[in-house]
C-alpha atoms as a PDB file:
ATOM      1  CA  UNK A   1       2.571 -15.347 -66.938  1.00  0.00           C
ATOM      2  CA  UNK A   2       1.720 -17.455 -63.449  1.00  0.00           C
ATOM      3  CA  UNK A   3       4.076 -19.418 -63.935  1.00  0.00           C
ATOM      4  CA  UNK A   4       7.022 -16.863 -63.864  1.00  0.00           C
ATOM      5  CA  UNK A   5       5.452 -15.568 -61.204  1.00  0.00           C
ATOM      6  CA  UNK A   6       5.340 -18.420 -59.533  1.00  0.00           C
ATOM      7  CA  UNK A   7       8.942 -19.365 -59.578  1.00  0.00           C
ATOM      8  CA  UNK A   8      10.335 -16.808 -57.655  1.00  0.00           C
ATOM      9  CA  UNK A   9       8.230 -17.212 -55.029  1.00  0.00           C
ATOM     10  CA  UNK A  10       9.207 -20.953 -54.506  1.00  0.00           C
ATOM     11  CA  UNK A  11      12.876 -19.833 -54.379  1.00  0.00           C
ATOM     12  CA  UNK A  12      11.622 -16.729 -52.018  1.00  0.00           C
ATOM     13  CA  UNK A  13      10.462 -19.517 -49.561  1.00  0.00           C
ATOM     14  CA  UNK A  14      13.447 -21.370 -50.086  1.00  0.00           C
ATOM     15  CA  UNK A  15      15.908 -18.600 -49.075  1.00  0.00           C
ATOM     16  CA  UNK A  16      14.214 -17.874 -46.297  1.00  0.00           C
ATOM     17  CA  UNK A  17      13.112 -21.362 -44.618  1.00  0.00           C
ATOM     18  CA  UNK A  18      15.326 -23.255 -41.989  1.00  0.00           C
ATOM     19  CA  UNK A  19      17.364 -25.729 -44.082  1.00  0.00           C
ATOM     20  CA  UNK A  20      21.392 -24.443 -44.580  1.00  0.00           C
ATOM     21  CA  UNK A  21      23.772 -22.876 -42.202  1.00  0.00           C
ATOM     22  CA  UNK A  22      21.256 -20.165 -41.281  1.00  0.00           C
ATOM     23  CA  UNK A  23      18.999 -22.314 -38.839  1.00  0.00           C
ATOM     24  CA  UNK A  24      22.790 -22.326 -36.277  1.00  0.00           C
ATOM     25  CA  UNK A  25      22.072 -18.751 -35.552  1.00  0.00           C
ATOM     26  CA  UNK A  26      19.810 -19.732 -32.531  1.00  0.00           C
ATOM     27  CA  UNK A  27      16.354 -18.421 -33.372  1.00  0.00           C
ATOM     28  CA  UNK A  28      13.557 -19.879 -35.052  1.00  0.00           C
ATOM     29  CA  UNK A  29      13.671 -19.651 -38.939  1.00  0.00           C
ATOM     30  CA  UNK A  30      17.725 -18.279 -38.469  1.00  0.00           C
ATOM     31  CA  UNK A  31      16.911 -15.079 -35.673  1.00  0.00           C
ATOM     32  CA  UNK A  32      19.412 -14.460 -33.358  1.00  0.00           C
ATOM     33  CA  UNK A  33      18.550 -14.538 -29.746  1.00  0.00           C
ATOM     34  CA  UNK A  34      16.577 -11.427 -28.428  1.00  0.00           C
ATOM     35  CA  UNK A  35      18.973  -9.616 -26.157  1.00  0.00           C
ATOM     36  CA  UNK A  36      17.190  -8.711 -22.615  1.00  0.00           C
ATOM     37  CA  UNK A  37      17.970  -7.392 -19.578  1.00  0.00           C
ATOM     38  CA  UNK A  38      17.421  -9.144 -16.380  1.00  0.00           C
ATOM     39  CA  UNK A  39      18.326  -9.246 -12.650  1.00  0.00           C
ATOM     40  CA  UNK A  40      19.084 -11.778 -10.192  1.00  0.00           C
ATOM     41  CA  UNK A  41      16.886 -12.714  -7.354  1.00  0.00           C
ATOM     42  CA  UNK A  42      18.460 -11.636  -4.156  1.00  0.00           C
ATOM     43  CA  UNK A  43      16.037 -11.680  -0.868  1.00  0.00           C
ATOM     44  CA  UNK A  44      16.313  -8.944   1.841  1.00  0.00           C
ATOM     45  CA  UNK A  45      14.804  -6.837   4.135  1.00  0.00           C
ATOM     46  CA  UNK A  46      12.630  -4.650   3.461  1.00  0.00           C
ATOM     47  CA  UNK A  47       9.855  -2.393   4.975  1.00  0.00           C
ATOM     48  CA  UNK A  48       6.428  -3.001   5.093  1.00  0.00           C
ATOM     49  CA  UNK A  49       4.158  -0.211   5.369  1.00  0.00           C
ATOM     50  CA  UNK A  50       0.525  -0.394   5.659  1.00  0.00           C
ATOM     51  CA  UNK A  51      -2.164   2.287   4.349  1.00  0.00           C
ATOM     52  CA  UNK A  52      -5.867   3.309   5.082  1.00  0.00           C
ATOM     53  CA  UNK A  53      -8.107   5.992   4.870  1.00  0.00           C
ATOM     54  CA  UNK A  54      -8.452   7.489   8.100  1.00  0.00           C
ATOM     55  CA  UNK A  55     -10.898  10.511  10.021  1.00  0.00           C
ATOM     56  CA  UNK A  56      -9.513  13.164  12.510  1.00  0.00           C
ATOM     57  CA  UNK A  57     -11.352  13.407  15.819  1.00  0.00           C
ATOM     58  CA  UNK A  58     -10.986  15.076  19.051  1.00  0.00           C
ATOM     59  CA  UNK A  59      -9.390  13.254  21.968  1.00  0.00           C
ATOM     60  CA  UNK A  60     -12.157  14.489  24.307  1.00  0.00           C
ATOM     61  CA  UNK A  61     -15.335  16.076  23.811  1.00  0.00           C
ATOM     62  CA  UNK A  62     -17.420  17.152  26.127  1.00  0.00           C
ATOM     63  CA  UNK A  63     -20.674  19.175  26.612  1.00  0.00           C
ATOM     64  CA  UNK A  64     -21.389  22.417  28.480  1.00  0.00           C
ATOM     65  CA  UNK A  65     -24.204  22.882  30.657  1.00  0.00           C
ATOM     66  CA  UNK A  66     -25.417  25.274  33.444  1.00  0.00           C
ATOM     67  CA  UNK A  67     -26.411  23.405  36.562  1.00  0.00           C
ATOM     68  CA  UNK A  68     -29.482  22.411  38.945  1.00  0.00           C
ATOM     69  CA  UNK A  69     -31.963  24.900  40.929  1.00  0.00           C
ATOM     70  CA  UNK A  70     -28.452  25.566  43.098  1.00  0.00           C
ATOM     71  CA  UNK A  71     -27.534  28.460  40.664  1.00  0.00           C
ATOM     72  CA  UNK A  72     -30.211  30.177  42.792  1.00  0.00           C
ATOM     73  CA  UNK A  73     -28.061  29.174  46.506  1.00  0.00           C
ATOM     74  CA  UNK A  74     -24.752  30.105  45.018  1.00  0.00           C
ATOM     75  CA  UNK A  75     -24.259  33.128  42.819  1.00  0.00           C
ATOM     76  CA  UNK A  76     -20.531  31.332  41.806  1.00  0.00           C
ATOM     77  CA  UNK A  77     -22.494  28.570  39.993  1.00  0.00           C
ATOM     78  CA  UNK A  78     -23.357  31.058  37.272  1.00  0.00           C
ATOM     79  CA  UNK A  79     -20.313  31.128  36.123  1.00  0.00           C
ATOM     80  CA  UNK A  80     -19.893  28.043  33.851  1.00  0.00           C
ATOM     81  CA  UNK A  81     -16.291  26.330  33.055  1.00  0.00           C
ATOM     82  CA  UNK A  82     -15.758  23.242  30.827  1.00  0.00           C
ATOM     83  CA  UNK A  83     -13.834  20.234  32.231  1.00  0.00           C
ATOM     84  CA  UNK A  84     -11.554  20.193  29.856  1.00  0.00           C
ATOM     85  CA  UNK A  85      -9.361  22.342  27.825  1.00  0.00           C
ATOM     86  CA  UNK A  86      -9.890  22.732  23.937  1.00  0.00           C
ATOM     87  CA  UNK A  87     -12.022  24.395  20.965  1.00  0.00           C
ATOM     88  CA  UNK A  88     -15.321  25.694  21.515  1.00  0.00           C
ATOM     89  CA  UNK A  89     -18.097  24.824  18.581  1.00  0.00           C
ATOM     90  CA  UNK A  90     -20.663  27.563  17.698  1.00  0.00           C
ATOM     91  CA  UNK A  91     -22.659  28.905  20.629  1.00  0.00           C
ATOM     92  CA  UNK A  92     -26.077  27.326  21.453  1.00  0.00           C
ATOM     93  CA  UNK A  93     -27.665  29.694  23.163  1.00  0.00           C
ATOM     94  CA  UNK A  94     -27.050  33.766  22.304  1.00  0.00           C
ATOM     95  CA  UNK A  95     -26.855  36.662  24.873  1.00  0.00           C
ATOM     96  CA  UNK A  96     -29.939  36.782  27.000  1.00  0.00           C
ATOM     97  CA  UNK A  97     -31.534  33.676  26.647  1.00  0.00           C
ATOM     98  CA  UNK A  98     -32.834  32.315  29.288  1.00  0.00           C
ATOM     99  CA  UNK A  99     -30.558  29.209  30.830  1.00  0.00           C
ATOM    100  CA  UNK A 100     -32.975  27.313  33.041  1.00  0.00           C
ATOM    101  CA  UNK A 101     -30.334  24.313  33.727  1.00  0.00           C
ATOM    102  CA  UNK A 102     -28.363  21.192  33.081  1.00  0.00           C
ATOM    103  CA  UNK A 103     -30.882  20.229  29.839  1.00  0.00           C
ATOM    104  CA  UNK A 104     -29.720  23.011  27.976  1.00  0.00           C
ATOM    105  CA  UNK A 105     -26.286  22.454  25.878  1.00  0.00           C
ATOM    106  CA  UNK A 106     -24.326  26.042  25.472  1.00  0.00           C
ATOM    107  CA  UNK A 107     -21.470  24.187  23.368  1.00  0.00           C
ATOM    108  CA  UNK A 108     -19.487  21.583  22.749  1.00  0.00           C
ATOM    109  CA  UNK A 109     -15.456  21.609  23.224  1.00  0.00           C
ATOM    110  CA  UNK A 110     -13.011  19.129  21.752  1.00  0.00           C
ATOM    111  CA  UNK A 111      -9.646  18.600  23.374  1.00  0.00           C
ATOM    112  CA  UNK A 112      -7.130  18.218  20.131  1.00  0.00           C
ATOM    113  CA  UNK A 113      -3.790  18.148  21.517  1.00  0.00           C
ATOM    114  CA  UNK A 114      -3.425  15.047  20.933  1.00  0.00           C
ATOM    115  CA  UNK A 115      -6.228  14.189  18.328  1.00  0.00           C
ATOM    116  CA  UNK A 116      -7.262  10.956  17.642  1.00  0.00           C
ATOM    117  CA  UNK A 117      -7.768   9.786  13.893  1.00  0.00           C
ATOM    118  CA  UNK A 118     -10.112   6.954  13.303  1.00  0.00           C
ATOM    119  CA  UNK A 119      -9.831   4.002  10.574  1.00  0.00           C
ATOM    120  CA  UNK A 120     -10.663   1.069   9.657  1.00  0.00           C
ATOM    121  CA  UNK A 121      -9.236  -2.652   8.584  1.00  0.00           C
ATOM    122  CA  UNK A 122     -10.201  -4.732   6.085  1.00  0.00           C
ATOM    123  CA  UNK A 123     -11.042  -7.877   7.119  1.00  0.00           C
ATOM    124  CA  UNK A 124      -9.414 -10.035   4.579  1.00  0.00           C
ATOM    125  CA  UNK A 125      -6.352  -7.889   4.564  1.00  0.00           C
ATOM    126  CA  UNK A 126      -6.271  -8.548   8.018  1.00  0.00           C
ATOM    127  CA  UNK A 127      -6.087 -12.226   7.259  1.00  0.00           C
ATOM    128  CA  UNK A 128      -4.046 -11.944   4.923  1.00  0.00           C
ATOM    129  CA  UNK A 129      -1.316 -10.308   7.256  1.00  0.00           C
ATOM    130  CA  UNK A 130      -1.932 -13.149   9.205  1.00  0.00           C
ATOM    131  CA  UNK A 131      -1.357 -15.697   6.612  1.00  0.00           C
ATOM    132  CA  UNK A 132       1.647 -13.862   6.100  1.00  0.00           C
ATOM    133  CA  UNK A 133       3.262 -13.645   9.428  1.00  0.00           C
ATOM    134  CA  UNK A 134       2.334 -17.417  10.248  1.00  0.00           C
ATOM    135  CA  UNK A 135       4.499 -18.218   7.171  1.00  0.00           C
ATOM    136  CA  UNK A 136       7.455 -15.955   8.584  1.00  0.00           C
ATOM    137  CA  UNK A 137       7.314 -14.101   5.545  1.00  0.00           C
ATOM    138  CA  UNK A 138       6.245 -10.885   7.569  1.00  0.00           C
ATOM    139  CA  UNK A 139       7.291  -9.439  10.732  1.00  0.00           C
ATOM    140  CA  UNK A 140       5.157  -7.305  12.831  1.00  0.00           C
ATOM    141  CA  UNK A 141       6.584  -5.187  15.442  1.00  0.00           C
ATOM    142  CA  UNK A 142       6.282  -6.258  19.217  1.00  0.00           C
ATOM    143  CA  UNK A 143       3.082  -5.453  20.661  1.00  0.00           C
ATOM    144  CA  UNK A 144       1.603  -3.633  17.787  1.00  0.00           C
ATOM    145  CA  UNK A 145       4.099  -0.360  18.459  1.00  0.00           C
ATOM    146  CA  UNK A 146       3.170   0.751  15.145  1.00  0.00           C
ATOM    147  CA  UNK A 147       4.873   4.426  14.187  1.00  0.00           C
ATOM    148  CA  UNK A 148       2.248   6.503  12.732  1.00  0.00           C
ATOM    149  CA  UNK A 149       2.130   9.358   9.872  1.00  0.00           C
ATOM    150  CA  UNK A 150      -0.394  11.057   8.365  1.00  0.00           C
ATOM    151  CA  UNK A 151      -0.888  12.454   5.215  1.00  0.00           C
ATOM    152  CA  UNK A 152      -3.302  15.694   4.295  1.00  0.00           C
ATOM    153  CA  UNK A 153      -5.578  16.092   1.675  1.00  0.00           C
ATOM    154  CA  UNK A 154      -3.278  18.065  -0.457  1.00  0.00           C
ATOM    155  CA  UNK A 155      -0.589  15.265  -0.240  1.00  0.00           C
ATOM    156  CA  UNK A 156       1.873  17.352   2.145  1.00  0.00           C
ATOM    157  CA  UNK A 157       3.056  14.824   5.104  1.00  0.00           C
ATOM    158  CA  UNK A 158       2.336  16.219   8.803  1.00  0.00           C
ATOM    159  CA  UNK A 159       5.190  17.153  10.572  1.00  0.00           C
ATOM    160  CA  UNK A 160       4.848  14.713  13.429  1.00  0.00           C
ATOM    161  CA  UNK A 161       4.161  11.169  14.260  1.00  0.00           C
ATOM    162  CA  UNK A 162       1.936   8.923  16.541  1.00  0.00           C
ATOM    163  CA  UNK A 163       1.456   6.335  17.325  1.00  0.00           C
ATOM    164  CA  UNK A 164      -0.989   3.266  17.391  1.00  0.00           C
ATOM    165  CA  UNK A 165      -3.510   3.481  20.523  1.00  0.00           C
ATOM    166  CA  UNK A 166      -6.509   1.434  19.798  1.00  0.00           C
ATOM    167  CA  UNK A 167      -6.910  -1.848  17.635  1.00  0.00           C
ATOM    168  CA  UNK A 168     -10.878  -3.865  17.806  1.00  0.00           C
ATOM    169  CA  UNK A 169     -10.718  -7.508  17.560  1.00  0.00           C
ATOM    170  CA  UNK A 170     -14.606  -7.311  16.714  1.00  0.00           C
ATOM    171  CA  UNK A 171     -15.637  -6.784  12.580  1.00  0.00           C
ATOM    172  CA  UNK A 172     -18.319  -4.590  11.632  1.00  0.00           C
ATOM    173  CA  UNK A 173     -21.310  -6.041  10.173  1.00  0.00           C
ATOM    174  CA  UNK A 174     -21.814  -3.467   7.850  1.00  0.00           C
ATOM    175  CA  UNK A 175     -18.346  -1.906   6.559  1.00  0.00           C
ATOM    176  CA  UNK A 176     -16.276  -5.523   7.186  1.00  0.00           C
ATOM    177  CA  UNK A 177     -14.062  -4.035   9.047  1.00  0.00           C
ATOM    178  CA  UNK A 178     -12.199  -3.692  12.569  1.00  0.00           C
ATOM    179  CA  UNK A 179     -12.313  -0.455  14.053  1.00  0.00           C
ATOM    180  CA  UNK A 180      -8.365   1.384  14.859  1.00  0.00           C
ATOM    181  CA  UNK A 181      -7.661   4.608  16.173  1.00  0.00           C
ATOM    182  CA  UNK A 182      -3.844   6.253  15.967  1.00  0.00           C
ATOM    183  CA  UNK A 183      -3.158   9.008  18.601  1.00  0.00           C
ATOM    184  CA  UNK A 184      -1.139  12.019  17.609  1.00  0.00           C
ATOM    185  CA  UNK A 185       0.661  15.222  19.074  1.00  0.00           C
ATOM    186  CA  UNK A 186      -1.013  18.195  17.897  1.00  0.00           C
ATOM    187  CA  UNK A 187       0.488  21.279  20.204  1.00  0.00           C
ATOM    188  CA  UNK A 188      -0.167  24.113  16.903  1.00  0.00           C
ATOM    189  CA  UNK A 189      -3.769  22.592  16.353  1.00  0.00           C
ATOM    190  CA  UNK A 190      -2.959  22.065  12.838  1.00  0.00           C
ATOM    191  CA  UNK A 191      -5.138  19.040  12.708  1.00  0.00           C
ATOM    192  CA  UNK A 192      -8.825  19.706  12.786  1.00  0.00           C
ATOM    193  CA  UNK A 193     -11.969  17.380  14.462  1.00  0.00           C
ATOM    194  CA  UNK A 194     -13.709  15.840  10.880  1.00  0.00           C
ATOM    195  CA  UNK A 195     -10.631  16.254   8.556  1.00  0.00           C
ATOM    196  CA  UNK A 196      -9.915  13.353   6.113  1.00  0.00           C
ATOM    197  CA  UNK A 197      -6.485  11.988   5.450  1.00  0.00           C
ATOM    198  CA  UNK A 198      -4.652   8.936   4.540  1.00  0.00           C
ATOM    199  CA  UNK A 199      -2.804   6.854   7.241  1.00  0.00           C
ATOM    200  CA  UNK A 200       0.501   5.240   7.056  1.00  0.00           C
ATOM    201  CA  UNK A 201       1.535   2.655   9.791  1.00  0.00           C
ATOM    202  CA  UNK A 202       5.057   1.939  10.004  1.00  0.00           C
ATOM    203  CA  UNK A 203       6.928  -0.836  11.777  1.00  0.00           C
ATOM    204  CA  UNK A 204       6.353  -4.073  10.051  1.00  0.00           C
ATOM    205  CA  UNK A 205       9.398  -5.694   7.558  1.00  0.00           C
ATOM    206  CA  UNK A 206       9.359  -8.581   5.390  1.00  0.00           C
ATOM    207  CA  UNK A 207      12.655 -10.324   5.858  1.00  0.00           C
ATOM    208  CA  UNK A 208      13.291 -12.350   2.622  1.00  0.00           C
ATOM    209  CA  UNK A 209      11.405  -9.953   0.021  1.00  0.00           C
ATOM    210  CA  UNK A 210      12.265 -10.173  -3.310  1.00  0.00           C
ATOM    211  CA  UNK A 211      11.764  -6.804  -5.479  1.00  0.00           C
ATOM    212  CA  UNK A 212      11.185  -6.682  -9.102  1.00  0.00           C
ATOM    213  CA  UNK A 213      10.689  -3.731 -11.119  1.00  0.00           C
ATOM    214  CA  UNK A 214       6.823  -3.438 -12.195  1.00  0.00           C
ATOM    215  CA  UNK A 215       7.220  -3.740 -16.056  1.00  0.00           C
ATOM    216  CA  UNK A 216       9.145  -7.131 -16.074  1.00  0.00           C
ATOM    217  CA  UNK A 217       5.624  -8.565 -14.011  1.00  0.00           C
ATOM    218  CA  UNK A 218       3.079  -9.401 -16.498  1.00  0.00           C
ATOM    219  CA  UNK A 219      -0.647 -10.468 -16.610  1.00  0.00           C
ATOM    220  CA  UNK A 220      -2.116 -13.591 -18.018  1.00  0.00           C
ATOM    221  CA  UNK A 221      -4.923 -15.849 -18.011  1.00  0.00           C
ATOM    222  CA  UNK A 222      -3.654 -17.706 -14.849  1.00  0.00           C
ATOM    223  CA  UNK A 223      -2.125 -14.410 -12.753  1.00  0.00           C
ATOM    224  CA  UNK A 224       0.754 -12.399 -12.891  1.00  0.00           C
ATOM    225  CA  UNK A 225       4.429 -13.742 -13.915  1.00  0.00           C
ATOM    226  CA  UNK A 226       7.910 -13.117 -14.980  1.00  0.00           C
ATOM    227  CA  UNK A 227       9.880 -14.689 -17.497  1.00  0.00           C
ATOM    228  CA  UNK A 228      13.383 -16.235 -16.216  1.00  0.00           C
ATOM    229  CA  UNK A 229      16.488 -17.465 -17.720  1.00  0.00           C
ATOM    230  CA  UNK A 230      16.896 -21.165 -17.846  1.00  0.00           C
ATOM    231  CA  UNK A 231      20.098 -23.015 -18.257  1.00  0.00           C
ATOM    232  CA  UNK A 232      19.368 -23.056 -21.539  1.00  0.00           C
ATOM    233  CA  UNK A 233      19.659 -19.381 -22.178  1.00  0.00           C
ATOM    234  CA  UNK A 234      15.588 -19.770 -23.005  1.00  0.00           C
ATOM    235  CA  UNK A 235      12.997 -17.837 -21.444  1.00  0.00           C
ATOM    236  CA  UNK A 236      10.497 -19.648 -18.889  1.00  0.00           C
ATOM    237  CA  UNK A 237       7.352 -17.848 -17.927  1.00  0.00           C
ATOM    238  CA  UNK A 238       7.331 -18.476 -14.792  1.00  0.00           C
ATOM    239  CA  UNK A 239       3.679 -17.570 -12.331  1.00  0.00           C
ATOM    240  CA  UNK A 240       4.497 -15.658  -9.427  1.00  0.00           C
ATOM    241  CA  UNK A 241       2.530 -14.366  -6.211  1.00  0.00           C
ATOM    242  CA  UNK A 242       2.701 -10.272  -5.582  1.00  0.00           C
ATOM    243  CA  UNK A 243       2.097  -8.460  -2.262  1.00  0.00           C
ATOM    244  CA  UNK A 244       1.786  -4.775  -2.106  1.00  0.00           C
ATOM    245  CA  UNK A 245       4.533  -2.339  -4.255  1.00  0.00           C
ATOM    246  CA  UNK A 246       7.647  -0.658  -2.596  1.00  0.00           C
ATOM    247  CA  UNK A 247       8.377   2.128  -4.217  1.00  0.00           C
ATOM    248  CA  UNK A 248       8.097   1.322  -8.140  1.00  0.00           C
ATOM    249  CA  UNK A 249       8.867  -2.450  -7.704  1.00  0.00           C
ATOM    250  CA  UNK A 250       6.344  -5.183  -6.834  1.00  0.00           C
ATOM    251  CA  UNK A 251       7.099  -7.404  -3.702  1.00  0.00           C
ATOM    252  CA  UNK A 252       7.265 -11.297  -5.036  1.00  0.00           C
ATOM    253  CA  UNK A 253       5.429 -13.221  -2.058  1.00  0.00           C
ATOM    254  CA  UNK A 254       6.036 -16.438  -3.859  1.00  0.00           C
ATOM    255  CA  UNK A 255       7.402 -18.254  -7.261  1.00  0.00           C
ATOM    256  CA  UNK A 256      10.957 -16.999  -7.461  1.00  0.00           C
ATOM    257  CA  UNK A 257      13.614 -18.984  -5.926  1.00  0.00           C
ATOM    258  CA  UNK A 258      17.378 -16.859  -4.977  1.00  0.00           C
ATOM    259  CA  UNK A 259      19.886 -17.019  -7.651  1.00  0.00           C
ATOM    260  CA  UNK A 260      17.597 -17.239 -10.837  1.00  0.00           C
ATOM    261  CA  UNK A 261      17.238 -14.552 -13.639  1.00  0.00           C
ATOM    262  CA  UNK A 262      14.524 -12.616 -14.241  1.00  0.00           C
ATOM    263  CA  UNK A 263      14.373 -11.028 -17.556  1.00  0.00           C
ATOM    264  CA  UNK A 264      13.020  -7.024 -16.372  1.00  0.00           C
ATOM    265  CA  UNK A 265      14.039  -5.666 -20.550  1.00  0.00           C
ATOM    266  CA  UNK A 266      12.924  -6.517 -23.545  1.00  0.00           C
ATOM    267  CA  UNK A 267       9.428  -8.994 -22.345  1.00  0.00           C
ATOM    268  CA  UNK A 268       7.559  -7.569 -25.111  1.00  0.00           C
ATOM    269  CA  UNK A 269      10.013  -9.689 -27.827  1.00  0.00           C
ATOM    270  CA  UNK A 270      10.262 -12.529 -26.167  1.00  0.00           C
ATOM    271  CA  UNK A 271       7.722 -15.714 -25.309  1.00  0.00           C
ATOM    272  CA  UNK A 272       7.923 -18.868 -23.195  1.00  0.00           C
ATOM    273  CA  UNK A 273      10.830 -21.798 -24.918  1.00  0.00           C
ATOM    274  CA  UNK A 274      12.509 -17.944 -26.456  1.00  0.00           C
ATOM    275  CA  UNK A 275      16.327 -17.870 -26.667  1.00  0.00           C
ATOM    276  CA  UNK A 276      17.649 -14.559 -25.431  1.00  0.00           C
ATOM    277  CA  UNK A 277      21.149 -13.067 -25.118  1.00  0.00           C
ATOM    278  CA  UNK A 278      21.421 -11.085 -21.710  1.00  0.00           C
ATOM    279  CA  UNK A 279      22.661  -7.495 -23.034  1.00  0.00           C
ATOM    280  CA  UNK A 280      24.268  -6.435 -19.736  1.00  0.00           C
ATOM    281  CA  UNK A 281      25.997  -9.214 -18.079  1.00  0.00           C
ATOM    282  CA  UNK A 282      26.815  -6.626 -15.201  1.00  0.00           C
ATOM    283  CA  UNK A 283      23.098  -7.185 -14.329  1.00  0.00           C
ATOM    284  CA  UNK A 284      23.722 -10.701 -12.942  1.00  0.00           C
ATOM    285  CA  UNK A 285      25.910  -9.526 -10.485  1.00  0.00           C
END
């Protein structure tokens, strides 16, 4: 009973090995070629925005006090004005209390229009912009005339822009970072002293980017890669370098050269020395 068992298995494995016609069909053991999708590597211009977490803070704040023992030569120096022009915090001192002079604080007012918001850069991304525009593969814009925007806590953009005002060449020893402030019209005092919010410079492009959609950029034990097309019609992995994303596509910073394929459909049935059929040739274009 084995033995007729047997049999048919041999000529199973037979059938289905790589001997005969079947092994011209391109594929190991007689598969066709896996049919992908890819797109051709074509540098350009692109933008290169820069993000942080930033804090809201009044342009000028100052404190209110009554003055010296010449209250009591001049009955005009009772009446106490701030030097500058704002929002008043909370009261200090209530109705009646005795003001004896300049050591007592009555309150506090913040000039907002414009407001100042506070953040900070990471050192090594710092560097790493540096890196990047010594190589000439990012361009900063003269002088640091970053455009600013802001965006609130509940994700809705604020209506106007700023600008860059304030950048510290010194690190901090405890956060490891340098010390920015962006400075920003505020004439409807929507922005509040204290209010969190993420910050968006604008300004800087990377002139020979190369874009590639996020799922064709994979991870392995070495870093992130692609797969290309070779001559061969075979798929290459091939490691690349990634900067920051652009919309839903990573920015290549290194590993691609112009003119190759890079297969962006169908890397989950493919692996490196694969043949592959490109399913759209209009993609090449």
């Amino acid at each position: 009973m084995r033995h007729l068992l047997v049999l048919p298995l041999v000529a199973f494995l037979f059938a289905c090995g790589p001997s005969g016609g079947s092994q011209g069909h391109g594929g190991p053991g007689g598969m066709p070629p896996a049919p992908v999708g890819t797109i051709t590597v074509q540098p350009k211009v692109v933008l290169a925005p820069f993000e942080y977490t930033g804090q809201t803070a009044g342009s000028r704040e100052v404190e209110v006090r009554a003055r010296l023992t010449e209250a009591r030569l001049n009955l005009e120096y009772t009446r106490v004005e701030s030097p500058a022009t704002g929002i008043a915090s909370r009261s200090q001192r209530s109705e009646g209390t005795l003001v004896s002079g300049p050591e007592v604080l009555l309150t506090t007012v913040t000039q907002i229009d414009p407001i100042w918001v506070n953040f900070g850069i990471p050192d090594d991304e710092r560097l790493r912009l540096q890196r990047e525009t010594d190589a000439g593969r990012l361009v900063l814009p003269t002088d640091g005339r970053f455009e600013v925007m802001v965006r609130l806590a509940d994700g809705s953009v604020y209506a106007r822009t700023g600008r860059l005002a304030f950048a510290d060449i010194r690190i901090s020893g405890q956060t490891g970072t340098s010390d920015a402030r962006a400075e920003l019209p505020n004439p409807e005092g929507r922005l509040r002293p204290g209010q969190f919010l993420r910050v968006t410079l604008n300004g800087a492009t990377r002139p020979n980017a190369v874009l590639i959609p996020q799922r064709a950029v994979l991870e392995g034990p070495q870093g992130k890669f692609v797969y290309v097309v070779d001559e061969k019609s075979t798929a290459q992995a091939r490691p690349v370098e990634v900067g920051e994303w652009a919309g839903s596509d990573w920015i290549i910073t290194g590993g691609l050269q112009p003119g190759e394929r890079v297969i962006i459909d169908g890397v989950m049935r493919i692996g490196p020395g694969a043949p592959v059929k490109v399913a759209d040739p209009a993609a090449n274009k």
